[in-house]
PDB file of N, CA and C in Angstrom:
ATOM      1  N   UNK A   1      62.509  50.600 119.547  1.00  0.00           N
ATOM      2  CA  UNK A   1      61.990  49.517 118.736  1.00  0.00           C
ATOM      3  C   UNK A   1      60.481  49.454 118.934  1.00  0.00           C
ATOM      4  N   UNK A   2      59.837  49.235 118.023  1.00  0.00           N
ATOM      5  CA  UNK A   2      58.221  49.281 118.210  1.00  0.00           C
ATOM      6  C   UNK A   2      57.548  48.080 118.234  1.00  0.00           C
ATOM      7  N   UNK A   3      56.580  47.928 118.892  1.00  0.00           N
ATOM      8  CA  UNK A   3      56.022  46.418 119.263  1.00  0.00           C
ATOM      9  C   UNK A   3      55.316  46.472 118.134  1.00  0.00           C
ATOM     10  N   UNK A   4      55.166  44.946 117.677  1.00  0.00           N
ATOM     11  CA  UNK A   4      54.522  44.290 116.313  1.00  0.00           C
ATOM     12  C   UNK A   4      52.831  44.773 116.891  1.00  0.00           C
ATOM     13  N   UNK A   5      51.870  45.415 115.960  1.00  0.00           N
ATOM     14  CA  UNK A   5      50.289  45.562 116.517  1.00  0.00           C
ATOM     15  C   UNK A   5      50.353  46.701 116.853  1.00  0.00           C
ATOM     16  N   UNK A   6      51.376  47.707 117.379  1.00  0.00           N
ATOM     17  CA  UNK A   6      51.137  48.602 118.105  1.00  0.00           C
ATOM     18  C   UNK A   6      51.541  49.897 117.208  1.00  0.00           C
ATOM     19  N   UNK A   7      50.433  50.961 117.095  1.00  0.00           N
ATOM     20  CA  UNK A   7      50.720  51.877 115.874  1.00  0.00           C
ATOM     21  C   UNK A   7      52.294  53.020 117.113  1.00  0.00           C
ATOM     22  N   UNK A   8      52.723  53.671 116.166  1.00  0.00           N
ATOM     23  CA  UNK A   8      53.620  54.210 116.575  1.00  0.00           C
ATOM     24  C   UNK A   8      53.178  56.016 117.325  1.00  0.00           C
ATOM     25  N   UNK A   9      53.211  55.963 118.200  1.00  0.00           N
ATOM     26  CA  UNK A   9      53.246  57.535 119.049  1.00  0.00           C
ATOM     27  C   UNK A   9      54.344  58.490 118.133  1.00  0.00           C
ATOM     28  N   UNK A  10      55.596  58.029 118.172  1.00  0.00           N
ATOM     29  CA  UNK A  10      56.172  59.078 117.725  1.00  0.00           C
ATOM     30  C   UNK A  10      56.660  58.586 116.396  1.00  0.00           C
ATOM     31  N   UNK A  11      56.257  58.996 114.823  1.00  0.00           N
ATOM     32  CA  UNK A  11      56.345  58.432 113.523  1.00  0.00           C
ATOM     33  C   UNK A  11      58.076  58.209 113.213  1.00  0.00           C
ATOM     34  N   UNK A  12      58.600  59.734 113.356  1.00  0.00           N
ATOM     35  CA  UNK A  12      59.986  59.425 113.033  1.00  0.00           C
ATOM     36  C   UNK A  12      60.974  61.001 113.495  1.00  0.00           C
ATOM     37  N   UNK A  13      62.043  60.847 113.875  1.00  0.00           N
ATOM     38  CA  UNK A  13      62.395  61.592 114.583  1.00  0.00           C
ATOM     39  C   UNK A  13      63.448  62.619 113.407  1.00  0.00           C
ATOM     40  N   UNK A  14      63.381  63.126 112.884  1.00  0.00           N
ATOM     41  CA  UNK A  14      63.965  63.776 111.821  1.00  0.00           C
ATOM     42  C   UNK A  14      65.271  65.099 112.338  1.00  0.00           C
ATOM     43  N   UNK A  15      65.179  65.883 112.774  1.00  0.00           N
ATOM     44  CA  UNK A  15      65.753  67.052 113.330  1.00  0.00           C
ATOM     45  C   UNK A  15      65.509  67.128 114.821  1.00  0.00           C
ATOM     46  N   UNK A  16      67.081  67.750 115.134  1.00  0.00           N
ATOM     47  CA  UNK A  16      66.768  68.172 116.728  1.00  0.00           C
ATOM     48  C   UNK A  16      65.611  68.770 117.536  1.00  0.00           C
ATOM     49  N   UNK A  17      65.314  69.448 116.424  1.00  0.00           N
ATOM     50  CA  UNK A  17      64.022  70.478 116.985  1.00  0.00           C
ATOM     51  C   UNK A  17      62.780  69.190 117.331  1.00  0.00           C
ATOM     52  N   UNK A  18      62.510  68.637 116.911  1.00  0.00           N
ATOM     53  CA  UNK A  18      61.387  67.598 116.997  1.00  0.00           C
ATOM     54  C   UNK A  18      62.086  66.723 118.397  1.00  0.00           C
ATOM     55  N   UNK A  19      63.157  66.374 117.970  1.00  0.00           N
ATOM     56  CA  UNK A  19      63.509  65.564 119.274  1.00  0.00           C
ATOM     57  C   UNK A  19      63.991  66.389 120.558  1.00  0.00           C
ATOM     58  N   UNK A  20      63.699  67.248 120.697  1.00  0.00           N
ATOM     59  CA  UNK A  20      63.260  68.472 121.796  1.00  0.00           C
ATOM     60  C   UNK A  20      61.824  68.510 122.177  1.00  0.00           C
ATOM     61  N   UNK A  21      61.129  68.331 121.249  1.00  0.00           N
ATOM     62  CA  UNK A  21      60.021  68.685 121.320  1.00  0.00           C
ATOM     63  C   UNK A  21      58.921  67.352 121.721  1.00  0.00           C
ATOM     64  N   UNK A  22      59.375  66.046 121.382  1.00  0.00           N
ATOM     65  CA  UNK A  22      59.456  64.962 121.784  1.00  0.00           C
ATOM     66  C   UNK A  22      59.696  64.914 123.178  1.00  0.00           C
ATOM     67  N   UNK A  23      60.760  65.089 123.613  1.00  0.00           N
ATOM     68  CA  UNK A  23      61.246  65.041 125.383  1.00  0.00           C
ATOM     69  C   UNK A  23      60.343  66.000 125.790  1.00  0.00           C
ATOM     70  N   UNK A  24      60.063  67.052 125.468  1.00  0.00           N
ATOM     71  CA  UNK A  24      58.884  68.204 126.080  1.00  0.00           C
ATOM     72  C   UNK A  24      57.801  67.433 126.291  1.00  0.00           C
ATOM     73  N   UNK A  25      57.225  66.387 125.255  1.00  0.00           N
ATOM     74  CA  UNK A  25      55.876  66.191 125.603  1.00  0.00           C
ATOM     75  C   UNK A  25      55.552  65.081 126.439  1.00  0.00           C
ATOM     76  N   UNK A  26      56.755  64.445 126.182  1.00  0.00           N
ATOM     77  CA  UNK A  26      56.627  63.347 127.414  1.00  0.00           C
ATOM     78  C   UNK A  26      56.924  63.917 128.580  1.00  0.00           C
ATOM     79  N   UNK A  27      57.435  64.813 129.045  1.00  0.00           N
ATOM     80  CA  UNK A  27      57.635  65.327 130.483  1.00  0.00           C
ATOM     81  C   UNK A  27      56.700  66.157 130.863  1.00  0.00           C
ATOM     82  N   UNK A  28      55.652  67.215 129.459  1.00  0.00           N
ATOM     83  CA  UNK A  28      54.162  67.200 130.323  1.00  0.00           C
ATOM     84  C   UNK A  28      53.355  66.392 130.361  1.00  0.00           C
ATOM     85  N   UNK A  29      53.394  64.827 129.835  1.00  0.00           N
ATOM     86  CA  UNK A  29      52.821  64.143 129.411  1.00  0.00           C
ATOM     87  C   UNK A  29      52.593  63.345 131.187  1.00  0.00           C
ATOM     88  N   UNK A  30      53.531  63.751 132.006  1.00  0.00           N
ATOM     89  CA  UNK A  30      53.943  62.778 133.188  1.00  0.00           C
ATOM     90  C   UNK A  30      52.972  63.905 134.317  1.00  0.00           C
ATOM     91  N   UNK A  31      53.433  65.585 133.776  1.00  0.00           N
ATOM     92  CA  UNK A  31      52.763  65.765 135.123  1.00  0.00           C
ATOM     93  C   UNK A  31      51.333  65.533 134.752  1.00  0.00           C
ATOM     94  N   UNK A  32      50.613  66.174 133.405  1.00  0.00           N
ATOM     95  CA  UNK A  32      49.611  66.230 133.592  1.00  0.00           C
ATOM     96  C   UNK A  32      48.406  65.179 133.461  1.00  0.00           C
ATOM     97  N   UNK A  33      49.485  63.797 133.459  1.00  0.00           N
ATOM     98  CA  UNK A  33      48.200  63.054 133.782  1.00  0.00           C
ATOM     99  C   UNK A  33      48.691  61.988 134.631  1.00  0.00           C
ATOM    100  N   UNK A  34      50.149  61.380 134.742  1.00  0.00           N
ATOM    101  CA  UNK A  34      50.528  60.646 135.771  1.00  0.00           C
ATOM    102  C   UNK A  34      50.260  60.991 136.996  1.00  0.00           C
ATOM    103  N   UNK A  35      50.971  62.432 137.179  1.00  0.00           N
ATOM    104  CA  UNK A  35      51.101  62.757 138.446  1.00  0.00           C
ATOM    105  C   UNK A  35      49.720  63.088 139.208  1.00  0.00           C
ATOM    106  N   UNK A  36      49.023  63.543 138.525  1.00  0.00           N
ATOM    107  CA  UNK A  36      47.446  63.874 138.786  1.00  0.00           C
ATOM    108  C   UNK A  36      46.361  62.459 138.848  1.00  0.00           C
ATOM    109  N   UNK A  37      46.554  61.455 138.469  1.00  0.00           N
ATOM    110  CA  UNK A  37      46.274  60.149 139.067  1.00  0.00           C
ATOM    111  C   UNK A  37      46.908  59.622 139.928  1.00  0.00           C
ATOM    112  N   UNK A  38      48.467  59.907 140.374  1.00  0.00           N
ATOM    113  CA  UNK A  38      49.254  59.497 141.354  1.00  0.00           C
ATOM    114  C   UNK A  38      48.719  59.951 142.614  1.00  0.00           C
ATOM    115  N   UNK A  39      48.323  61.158 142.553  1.00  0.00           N
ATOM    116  CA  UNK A  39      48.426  62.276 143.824  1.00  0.00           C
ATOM    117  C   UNK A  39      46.760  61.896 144.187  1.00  0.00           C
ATOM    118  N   UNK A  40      45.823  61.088 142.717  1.00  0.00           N
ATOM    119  CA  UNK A  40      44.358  60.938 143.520  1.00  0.00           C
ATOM    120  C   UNK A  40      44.326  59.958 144.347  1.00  0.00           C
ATOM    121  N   UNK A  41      44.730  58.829 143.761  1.00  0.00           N
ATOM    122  CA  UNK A  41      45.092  57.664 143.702  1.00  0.00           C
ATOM    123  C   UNK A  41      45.564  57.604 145.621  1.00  0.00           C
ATOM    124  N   UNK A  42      46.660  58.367 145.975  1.00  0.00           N
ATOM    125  CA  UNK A  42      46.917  58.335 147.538  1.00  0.00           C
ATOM    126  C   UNK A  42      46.317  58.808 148.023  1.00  0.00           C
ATOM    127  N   UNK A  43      45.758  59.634 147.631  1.00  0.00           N
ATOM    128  CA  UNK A  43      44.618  60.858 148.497  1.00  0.00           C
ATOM    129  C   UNK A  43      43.602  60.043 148.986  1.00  0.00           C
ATOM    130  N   UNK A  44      42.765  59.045 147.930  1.00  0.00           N
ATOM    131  CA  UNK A  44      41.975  57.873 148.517  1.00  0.00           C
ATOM    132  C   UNK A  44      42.511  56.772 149.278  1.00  0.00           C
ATOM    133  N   UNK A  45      43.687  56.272 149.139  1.00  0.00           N
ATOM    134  CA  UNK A  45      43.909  55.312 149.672  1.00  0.00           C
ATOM    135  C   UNK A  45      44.491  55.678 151.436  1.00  0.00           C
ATOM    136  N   UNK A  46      44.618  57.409 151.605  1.00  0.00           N
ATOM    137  CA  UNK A  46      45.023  57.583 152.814  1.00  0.00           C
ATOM    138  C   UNK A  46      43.523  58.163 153.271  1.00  0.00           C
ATOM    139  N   UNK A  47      42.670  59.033 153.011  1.00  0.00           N
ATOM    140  CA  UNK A  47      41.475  58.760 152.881  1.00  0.00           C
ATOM    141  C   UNK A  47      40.848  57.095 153.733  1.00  0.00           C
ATOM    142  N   UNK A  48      41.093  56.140 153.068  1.00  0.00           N
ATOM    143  CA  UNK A  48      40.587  55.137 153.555  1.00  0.00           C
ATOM    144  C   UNK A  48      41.108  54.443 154.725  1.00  0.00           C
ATOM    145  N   UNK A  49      42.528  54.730 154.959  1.00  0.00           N
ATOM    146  CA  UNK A  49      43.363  54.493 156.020  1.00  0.00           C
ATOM    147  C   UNK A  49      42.711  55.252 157.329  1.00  0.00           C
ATOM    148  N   UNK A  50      42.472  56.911 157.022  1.00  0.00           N
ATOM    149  CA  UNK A  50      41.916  57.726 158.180  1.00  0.00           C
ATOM    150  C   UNK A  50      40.321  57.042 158.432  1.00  0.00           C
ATOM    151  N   UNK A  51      39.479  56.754 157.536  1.00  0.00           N
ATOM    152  CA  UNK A  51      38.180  56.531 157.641  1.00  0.00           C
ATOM    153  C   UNK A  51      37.804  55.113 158.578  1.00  0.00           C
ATOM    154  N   UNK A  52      38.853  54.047 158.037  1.00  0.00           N
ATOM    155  CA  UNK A  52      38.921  52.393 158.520  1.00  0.00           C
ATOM    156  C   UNK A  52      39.604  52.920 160.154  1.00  0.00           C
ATOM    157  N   UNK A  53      40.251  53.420 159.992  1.00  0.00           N
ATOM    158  CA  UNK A  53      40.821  53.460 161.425  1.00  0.00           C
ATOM    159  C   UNK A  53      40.022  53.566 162.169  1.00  0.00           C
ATOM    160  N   UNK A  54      38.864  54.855 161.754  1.00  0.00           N
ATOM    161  CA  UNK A  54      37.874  55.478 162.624  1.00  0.00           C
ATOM    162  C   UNK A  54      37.065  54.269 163.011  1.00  0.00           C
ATOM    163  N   UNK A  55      36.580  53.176 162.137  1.00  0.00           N
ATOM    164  CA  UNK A  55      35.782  52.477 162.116  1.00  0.00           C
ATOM    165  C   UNK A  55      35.884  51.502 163.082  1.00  0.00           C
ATOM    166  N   UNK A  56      37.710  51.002 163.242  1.00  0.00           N
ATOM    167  CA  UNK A  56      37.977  49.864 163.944  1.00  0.00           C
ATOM    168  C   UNK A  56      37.787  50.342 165.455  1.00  0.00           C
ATOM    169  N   UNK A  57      38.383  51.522 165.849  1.00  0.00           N
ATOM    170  CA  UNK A  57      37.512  52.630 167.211  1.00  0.00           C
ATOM    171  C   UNK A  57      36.563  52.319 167.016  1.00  0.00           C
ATOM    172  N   UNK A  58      35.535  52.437 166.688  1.00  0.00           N
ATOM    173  CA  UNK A  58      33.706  52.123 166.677  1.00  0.00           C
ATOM    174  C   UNK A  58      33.391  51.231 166.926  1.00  0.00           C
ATOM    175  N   UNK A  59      33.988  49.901 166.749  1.00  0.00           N
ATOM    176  CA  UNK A  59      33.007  49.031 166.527  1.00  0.00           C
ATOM    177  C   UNK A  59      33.714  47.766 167.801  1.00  0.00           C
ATOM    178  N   UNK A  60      33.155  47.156 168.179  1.00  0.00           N
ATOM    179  CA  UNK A  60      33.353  45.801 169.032  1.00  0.00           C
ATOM    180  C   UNK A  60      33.652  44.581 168.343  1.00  0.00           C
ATOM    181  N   UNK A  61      33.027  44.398 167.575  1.00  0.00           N
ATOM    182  CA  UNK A  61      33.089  43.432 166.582  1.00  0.00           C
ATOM    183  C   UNK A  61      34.050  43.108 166.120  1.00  0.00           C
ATOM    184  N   UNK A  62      34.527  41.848 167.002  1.00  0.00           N
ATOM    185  CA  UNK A  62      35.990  41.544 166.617  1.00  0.00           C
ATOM    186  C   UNK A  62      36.484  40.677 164.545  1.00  0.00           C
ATOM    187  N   UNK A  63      35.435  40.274 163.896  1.00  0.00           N
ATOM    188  CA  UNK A  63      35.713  39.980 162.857  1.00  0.00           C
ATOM    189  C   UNK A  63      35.471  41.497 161.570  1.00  0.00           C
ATOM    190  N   UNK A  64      34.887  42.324 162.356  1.00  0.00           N
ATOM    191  CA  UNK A  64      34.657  43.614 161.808  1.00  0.00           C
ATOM    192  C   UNK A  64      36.168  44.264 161.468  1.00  0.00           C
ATOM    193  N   UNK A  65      36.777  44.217 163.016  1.00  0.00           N
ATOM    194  CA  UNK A  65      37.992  45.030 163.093  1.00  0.00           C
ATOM    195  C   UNK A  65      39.081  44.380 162.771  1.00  0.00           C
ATOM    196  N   UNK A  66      38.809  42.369 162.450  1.00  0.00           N
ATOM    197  CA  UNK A  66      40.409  42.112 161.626  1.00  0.00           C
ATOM    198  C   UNK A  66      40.278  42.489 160.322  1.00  0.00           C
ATOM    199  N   UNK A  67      38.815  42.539 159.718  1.00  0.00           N
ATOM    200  CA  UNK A  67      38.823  42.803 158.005  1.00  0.00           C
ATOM    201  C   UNK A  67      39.276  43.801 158.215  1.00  0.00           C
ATOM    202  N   UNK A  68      38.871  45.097 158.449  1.00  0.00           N
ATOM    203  CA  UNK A  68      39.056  46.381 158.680  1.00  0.00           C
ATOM    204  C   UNK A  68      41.259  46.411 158.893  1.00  0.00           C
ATOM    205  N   UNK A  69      41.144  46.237 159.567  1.00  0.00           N
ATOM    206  CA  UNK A  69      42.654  46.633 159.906  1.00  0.00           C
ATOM    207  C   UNK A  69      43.875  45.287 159.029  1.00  0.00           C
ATOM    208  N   UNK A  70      43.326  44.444 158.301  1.00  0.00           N
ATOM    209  CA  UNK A  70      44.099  44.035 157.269  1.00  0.00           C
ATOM    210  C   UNK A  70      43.586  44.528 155.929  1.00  0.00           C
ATOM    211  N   UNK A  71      42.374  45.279 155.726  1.00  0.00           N
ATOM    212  CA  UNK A  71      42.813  46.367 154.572  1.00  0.00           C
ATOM    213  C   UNK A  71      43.094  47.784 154.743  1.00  0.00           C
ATOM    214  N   UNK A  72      43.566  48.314 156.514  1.00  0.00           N
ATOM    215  CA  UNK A  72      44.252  49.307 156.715  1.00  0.00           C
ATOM    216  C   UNK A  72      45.650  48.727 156.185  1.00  0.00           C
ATOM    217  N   UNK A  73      46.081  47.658 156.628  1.00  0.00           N
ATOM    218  CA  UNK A  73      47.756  47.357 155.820  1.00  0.00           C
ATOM    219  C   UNK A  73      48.059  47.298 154.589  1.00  0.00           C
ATOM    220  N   UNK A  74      46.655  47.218 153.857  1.00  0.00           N
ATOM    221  CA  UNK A  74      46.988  46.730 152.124  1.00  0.00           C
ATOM    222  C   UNK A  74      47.457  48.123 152.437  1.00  0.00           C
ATOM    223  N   UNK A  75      45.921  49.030 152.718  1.00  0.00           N
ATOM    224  CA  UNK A  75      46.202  50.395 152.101  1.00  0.00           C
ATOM    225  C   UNK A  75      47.797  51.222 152.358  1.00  0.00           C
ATOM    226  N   UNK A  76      47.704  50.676 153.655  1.00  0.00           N
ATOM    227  CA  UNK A  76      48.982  50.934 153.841  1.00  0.00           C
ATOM    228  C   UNK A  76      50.337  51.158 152.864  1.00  0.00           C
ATOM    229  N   UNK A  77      50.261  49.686 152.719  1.00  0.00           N
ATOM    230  CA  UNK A  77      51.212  49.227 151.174  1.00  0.00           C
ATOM    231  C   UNK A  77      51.013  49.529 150.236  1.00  0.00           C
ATOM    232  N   UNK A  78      49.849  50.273 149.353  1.00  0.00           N
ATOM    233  CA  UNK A  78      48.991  50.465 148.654  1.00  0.00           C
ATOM    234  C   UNK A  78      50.040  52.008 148.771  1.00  0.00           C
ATOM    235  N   UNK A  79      50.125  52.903 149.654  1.00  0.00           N
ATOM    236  CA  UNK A  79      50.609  54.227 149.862  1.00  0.00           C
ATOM    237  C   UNK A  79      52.188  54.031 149.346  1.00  0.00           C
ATOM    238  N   UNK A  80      52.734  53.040 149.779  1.00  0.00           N
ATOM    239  CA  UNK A  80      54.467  52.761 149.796  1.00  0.00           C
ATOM    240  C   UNK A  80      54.290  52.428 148.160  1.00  0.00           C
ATOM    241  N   UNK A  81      53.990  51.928 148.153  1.00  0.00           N
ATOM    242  CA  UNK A  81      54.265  51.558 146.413  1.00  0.00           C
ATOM    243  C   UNK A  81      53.638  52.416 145.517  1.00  0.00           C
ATOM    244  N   UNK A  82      52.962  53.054 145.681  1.00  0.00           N
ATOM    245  CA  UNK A  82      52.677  54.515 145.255  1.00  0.00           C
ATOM    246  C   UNK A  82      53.634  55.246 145.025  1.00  0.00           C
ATOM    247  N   UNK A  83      54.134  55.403 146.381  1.00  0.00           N
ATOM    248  CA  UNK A  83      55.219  56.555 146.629  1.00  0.00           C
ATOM    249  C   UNK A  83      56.365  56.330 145.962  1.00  0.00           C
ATOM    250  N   UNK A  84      56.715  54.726 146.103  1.00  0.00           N
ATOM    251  CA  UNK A  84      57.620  54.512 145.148  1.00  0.00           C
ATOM    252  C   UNK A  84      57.445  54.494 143.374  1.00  0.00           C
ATOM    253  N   UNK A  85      56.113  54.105 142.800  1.00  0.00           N
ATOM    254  CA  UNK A  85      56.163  54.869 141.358  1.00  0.00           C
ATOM    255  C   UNK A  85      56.550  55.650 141.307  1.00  0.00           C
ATOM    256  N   UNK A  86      55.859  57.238 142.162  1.00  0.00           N
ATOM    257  CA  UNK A  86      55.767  58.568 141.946  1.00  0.00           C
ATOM    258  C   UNK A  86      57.587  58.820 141.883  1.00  0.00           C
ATOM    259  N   UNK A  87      58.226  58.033 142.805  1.00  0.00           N
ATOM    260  CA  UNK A  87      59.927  58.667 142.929  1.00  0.00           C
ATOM    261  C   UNK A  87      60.316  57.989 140.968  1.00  0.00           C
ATOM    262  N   UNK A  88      60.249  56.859 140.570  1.00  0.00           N
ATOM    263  CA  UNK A  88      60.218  55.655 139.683  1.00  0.00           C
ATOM    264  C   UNK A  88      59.799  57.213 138.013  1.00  0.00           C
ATOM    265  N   UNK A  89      58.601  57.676 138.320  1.00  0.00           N
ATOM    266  CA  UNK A  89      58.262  58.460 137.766  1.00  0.00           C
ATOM    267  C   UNK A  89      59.116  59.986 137.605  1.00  0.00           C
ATOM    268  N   UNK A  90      59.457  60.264 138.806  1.00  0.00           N
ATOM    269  CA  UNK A  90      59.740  61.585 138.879  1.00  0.00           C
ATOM    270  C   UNK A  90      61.249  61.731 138.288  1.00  0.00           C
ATOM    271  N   UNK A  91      62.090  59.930 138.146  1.00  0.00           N
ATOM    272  CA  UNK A  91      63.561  60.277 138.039  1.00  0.00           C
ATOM    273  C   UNK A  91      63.131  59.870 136.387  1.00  0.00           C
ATOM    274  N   UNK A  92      62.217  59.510 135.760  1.00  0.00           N
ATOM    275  CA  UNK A  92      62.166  59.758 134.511  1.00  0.00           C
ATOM    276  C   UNK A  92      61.733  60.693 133.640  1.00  0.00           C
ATOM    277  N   UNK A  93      61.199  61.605 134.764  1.00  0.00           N
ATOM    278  CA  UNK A  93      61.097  63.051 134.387  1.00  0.00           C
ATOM    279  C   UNK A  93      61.790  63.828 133.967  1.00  0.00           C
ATOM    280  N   UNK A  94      62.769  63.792 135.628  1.00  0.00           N
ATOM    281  CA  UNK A  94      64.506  63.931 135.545  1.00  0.00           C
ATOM    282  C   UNK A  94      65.238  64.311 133.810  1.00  0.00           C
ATOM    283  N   UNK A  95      65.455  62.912 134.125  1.00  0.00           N
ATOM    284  CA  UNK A  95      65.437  62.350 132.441  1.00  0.00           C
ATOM    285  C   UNK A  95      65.609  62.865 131.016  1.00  0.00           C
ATOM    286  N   UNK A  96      64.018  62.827 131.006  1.00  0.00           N
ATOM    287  CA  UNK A  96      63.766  63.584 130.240  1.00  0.00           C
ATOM    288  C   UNK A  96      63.924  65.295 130.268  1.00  0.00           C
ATOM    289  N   UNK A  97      63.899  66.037 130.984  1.00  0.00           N
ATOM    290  CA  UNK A  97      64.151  67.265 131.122  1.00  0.00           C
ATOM    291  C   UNK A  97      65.598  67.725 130.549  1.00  0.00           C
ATOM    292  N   UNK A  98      66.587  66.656 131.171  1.00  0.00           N
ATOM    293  CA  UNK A  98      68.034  66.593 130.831  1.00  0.00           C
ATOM    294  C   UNK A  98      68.164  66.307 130.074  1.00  0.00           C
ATOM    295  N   UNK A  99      67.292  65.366 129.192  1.00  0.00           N
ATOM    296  CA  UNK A  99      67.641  65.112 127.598  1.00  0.00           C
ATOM    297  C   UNK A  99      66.971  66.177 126.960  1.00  0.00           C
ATOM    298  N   UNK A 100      66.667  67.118 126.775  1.00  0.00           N
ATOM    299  CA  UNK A 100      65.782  68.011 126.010  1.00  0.00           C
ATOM    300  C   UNK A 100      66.838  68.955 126.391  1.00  0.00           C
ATOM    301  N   UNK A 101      67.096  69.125 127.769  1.00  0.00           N
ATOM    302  CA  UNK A 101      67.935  70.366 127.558  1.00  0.00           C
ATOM    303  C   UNK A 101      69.431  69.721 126.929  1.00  0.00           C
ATOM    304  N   UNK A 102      69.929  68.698 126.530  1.00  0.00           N
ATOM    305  CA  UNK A 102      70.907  68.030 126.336  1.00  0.00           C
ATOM    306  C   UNK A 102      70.846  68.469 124.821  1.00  0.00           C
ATOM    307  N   UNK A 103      69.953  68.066 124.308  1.00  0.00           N
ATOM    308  CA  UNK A 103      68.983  68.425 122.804  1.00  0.00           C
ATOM    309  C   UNK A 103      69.237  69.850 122.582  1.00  0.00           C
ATOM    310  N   UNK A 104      68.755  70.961 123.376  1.00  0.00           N
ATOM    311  CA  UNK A 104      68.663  71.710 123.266  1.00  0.00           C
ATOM    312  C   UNK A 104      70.525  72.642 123.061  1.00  0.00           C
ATOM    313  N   UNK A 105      71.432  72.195 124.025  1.00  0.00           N
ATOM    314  CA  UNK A 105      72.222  72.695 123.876  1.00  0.00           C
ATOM    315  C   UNK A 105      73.310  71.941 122.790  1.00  0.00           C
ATOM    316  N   UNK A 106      72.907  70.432 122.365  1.00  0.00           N
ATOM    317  CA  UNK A 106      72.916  70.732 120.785  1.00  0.00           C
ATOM    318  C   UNK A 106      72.862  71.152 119.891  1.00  0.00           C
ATOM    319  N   UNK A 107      71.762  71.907 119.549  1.00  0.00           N
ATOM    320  CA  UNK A 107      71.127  72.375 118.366  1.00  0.00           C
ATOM    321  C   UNK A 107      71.527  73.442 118.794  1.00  0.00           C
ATOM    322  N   UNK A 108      71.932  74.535 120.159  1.00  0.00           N
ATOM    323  CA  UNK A 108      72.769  76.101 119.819  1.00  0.00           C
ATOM    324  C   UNK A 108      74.176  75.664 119.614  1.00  0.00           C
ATOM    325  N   UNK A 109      74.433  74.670 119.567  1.00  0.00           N
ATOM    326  CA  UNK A 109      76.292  74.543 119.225  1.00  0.00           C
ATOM    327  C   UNK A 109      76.482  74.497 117.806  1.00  0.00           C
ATOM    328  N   UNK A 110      75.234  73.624 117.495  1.00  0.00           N
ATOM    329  CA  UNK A 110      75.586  73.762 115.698  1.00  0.00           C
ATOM    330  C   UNK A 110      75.123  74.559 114.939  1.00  0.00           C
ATOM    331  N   UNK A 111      73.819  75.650 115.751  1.00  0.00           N
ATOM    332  CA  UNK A 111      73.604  77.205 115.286  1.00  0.00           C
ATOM    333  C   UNK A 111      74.958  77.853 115.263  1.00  0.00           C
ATOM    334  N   UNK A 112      75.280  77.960 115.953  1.00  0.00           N
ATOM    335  CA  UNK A 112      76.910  78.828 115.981  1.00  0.00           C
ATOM    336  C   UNK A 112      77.678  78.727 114.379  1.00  0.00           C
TER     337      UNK A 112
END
């Protein structure tokens, strides 16, 4: 169903072949730009986990090291809920892969 305002991505689904080809593009559609913001996205936020840590070692400064080590926990959480999109993501990948090949071994049954 399409939201009122919102132009349509996919116009109209006519033949199997398109709705194959449909599930194809949403499943490169996931690695090559979800997953590649997913994977930056932790890389900084563990990045900042290794860097803050270093910092709270350094320093004496006891109001230094509670800021510091309560946004080591965001980041922390920041990593877990990440991780959980990326799984959130990956089983709609799943998904889609299985519907295309689902598609796919449609359209050779009614070639036959």
């Amino acid at each position: 169903m399409s939201q009122k305002g919102r132009e349509r991505i996919i116009q109209d689904i006519q033949t199997v072949d398109q709705a194959i080809k449909a599930e194809r593009d949403v499943e490169s559609g996931y690695h090559g730009v979800i997953e590649e913001n997913l994977s930056y996205w932790l890389a900084v936020e563990e990045d900042i986990i290794d860097s803050y840590s270093r910092l709270v070692k350094q320093t004496n400064n006891k109001k230094i090291k509670t800021t510091l080590t309560k946004m080591i926990e965001d980041s922390k959480n920041h990593v877990r809920i990440l991780t959980s999109i990326r799984k959130s993501f990956m089983k709609i990948m799943t998904d889609e892969q299985r519907h295309a090949k689902m598609l796919q071994e449609l359209e050779e049954e009614f070639r036959k």
